[in-house]
PDB file of N, CA and C in Angstrom:
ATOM      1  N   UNK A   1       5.089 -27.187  -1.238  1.00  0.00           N
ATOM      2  CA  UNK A   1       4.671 -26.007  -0.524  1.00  0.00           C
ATOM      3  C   UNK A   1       3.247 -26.222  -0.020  1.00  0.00           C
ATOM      4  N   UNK A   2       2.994 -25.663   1.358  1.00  0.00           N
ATOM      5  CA  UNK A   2       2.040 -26.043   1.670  1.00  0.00           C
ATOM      6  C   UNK A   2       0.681 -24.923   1.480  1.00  0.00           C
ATOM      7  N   UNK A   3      -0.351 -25.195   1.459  1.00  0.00           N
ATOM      8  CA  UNK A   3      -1.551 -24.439   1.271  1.00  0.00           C
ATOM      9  C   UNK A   3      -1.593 -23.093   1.735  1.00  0.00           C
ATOM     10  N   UNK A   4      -1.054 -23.054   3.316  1.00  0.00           N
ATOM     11  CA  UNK A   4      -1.001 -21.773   4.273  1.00  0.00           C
ATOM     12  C   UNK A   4       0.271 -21.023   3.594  1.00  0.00           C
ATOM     13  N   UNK A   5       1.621 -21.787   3.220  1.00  0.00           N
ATOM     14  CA  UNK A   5       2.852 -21.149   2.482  1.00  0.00           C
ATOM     15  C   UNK A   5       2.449 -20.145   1.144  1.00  0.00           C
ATOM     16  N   UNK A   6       1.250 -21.354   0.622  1.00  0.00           N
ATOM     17  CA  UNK A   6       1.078 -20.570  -0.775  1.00  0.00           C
ATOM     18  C   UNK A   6       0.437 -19.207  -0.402  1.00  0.00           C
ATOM     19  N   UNK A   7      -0.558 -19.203   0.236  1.00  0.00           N
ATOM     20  CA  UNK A   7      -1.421 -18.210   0.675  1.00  0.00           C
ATOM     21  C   UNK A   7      -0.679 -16.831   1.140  1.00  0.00           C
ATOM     22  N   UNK A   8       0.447 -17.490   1.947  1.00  0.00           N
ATOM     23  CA  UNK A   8       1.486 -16.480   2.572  1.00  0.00           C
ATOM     24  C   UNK A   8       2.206 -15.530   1.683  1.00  0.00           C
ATOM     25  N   UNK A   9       2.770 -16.635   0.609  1.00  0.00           N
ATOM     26  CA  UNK A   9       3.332 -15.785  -0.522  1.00  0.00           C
ATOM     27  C   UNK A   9       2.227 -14.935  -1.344  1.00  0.00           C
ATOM     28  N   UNK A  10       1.100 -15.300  -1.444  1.00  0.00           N
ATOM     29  CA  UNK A  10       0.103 -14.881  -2.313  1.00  0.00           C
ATOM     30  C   UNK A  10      -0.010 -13.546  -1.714  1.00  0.00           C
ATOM     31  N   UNK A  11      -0.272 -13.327  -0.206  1.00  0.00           N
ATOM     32  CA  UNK A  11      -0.250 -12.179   0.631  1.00  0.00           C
ATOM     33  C   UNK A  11       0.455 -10.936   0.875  1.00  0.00           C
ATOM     34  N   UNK A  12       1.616 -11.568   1.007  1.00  0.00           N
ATOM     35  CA  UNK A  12       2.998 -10.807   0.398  1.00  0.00           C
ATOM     36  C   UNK A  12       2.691 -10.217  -0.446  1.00  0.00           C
ATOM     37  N   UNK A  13       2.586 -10.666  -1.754  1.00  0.00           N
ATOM     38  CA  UNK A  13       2.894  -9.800  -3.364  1.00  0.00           C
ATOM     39  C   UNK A  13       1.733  -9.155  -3.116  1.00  0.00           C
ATOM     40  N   UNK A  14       0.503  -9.346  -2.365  1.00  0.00           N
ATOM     41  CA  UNK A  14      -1.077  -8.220  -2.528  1.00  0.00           C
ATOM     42  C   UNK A  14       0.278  -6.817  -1.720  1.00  0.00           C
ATOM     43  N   UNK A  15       0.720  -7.246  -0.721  1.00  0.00           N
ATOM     44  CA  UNK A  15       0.832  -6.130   0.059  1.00  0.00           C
ATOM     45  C   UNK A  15       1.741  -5.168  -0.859  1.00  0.00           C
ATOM     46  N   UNK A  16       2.713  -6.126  -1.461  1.00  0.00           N
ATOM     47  CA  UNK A  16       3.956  -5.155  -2.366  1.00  0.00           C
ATOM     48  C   UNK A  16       3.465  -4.663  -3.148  1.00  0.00           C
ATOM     49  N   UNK A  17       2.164  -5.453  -4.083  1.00  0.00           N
ATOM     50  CA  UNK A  17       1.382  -4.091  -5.210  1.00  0.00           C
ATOM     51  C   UNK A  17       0.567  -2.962  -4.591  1.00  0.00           C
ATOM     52  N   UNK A  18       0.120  -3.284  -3.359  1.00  0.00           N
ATOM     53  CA  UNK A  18      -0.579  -2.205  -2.792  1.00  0.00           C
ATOM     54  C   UNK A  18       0.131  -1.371  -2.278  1.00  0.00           C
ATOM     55  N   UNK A  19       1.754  -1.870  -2.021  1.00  0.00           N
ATOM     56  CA  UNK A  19       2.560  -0.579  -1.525  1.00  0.00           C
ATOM     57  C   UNK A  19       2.994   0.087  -2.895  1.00  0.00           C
ATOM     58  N   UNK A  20       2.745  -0.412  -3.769  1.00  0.00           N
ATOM     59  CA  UNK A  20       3.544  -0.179  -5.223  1.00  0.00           C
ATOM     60  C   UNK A  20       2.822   1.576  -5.400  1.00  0.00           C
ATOM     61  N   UNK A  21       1.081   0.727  -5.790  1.00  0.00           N
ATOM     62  CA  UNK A  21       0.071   2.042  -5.526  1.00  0.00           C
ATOM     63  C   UNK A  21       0.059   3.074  -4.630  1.00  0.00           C
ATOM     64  N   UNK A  22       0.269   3.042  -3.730  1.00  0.00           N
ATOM     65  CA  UNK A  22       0.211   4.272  -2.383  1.00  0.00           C
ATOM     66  C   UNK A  22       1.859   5.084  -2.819  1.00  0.00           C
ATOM     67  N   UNK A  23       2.786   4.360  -3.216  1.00  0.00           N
ATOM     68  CA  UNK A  23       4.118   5.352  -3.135  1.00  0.00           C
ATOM     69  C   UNK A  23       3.839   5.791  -5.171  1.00  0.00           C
ATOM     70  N   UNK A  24       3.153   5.207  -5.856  1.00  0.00           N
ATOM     71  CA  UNK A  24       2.663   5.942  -7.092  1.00  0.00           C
ATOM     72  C   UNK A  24       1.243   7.043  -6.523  1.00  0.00           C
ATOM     73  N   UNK A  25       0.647   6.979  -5.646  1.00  0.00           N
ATOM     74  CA  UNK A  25      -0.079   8.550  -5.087  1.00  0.00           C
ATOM     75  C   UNK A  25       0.961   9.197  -4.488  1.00  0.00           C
ATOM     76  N   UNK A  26       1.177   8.720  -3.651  1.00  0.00           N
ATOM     77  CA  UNK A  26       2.526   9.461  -2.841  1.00  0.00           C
ATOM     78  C   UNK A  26       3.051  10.331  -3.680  1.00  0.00           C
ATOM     79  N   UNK A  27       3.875   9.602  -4.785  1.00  0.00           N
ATOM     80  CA  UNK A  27       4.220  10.384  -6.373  1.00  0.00           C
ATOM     81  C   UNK A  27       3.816  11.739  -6.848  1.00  0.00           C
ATOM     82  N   UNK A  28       2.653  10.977  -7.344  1.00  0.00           N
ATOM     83  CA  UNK A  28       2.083  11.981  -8.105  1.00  0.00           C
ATOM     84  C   UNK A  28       1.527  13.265  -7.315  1.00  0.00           C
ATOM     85  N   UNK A  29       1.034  13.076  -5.981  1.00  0.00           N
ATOM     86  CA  UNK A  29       1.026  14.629  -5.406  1.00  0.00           C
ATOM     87  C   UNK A  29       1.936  15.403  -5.019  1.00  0.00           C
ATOM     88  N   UNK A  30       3.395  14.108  -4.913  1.00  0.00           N
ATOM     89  CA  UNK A  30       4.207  15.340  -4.592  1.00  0.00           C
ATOM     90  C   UNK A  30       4.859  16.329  -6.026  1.00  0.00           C
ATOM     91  N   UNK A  31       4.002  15.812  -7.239  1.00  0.00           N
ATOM     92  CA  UNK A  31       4.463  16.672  -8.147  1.00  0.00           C
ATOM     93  C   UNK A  31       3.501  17.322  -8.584  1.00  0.00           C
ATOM     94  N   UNK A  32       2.007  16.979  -7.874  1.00  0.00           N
ATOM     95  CA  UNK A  32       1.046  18.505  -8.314  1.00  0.00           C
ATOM     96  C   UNK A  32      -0.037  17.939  -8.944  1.00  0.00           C
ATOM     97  N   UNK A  33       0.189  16.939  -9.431  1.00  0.00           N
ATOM     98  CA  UNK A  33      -1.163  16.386  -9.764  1.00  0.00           C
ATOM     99  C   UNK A  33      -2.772  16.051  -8.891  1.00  0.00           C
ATOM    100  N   UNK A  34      -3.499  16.059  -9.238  1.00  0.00           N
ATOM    101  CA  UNK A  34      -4.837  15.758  -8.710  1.00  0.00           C
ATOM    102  C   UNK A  34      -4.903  17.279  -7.918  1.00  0.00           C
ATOM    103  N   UNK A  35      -4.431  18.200  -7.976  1.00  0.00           N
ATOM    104  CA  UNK A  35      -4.364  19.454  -6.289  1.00  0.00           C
ATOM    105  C   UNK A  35      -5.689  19.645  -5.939  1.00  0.00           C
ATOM    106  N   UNK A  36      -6.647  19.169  -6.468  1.00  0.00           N
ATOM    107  CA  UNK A  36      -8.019  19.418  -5.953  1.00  0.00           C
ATOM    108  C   UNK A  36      -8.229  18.102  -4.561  1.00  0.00           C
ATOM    109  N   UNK A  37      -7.568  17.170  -5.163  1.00  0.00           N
ATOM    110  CA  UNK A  37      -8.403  16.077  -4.080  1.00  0.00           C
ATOM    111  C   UNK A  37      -6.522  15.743  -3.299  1.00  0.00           C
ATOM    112  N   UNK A  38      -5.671  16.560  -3.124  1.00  0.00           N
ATOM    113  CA  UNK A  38      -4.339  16.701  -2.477  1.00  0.00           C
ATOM    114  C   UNK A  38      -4.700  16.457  -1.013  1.00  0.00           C
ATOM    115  N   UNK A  39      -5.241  16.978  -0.104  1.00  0.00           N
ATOM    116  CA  UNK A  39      -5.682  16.834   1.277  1.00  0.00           C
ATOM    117  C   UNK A  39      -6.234  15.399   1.412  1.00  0.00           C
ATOM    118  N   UNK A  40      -6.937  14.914   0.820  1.00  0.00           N
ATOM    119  CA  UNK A  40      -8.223  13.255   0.962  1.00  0.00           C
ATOM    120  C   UNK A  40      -6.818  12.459   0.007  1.00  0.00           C
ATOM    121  N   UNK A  41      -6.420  12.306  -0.725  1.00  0.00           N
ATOM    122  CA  UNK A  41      -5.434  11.147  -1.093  1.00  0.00           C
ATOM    123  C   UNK A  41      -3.948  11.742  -0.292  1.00  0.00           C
ATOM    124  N   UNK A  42      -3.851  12.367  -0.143  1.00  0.00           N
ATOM    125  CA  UNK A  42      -2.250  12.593   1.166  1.00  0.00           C
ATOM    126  C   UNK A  42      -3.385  11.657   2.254  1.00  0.00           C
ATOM    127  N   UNK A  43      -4.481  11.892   2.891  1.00  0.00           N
ATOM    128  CA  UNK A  43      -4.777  10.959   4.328  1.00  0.00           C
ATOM    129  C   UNK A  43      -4.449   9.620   3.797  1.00  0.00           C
ATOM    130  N   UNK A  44      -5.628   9.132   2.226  1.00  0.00           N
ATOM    131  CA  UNK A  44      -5.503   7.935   2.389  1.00  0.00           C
ATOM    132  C   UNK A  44      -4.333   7.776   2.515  1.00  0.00           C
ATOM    133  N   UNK A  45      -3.249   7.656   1.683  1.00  0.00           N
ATOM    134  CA  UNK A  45      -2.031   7.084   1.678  1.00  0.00           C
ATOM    135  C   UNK A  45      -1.337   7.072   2.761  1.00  0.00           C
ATOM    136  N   UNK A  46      -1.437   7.951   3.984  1.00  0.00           N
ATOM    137  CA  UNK A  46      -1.298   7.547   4.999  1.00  0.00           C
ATOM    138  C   UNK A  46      -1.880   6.767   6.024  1.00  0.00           C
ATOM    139  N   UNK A  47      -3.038   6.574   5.524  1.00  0.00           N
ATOM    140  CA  UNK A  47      -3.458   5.680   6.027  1.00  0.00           C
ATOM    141  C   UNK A  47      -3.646   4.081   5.516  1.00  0.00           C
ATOM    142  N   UNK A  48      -3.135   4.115   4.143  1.00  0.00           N
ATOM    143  CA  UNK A  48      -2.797   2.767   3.524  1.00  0.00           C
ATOM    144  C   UNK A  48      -1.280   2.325   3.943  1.00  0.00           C
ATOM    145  N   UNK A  49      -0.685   3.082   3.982  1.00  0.00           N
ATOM    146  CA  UNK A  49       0.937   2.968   4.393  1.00  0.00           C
ATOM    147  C   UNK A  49       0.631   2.451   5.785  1.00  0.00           C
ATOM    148  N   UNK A  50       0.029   2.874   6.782  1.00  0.00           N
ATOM    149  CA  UNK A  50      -0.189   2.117   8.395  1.00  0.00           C
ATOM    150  C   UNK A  50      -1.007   0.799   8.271  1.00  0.00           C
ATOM    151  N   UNK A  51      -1.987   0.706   7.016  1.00  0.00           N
ATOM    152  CA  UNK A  51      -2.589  -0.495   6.668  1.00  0.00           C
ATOM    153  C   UNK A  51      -1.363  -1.437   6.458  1.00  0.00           C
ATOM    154  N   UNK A  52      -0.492  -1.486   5.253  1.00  0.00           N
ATOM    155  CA  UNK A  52       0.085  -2.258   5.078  1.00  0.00           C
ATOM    156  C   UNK A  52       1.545  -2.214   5.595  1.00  0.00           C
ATOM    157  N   UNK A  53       1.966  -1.792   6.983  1.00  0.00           N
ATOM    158  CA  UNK A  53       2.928  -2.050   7.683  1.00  0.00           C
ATOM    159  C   UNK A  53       1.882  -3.159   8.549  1.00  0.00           C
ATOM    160  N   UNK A  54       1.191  -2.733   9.039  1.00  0.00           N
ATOM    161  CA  UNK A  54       0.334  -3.817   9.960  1.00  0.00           C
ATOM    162  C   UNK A  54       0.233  -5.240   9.229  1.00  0.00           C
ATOM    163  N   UNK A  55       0.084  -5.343   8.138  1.00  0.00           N
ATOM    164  CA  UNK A  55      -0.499  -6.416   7.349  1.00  0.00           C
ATOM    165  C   UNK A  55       0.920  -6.715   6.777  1.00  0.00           C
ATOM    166  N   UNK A  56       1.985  -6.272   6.570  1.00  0.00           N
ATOM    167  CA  UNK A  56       3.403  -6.882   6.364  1.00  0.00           C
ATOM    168  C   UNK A  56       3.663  -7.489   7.545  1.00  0.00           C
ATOM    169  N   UNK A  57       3.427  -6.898   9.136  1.00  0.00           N
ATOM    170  CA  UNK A  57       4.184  -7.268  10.365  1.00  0.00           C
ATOM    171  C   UNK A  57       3.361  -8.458  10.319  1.00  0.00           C
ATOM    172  N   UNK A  58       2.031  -8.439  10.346  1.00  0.00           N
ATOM    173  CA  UNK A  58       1.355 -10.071  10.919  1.00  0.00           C
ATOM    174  C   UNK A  58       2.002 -11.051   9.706  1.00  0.00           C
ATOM    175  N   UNK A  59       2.254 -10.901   7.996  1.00  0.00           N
ATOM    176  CA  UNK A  59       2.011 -12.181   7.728  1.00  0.00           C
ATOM    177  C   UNK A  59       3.639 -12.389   7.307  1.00  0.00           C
ATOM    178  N   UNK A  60       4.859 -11.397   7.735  1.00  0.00           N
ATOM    179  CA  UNK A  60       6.213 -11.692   7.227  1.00  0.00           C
ATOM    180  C   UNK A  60       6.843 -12.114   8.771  1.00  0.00           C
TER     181      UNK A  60
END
C-alpha cells in the first residue's frame, strides 16, 4: 500500500468518527439534552455534516 493509499484510508476513518460525533449531537438534542446551547450545536452539526460530505466527496 502506498503512502497516499495509507493516508486515504487514514482520512476516511477521521471522517467516519467525526460523522460518528455530529449524529451523537444530532442525538442527544433531539432528546432534550444540553436545551440551553440547542440553537449553537443544531448550527454546528449542520454545519459539520456539510464539512464532512465535502471532505467524504474529495477523498472517496
Amino acid at each position: 500500500m502506498t503512502l497516499s493509499n495509507e493516508k486515504s484510508i487514514e482520512i476516511s476513518k477521521l471522517i467516519a468518527l467525526l460523522n460518528e460525533d455530529r449524529a451523537l449531537i444530532l442525538e442527544q438534542i433531539d432528546k432534550g439534552e444540553w436545551s440551553e446551547l440547542r440553537k449553537d450545536l443544531a448550527s454546528l452539526e449542520r454545519e459539520l455534516g456539510h464539512l464532512l460530505t465535502i471532505a467524504a466527496e474529495k477523498f472517496n
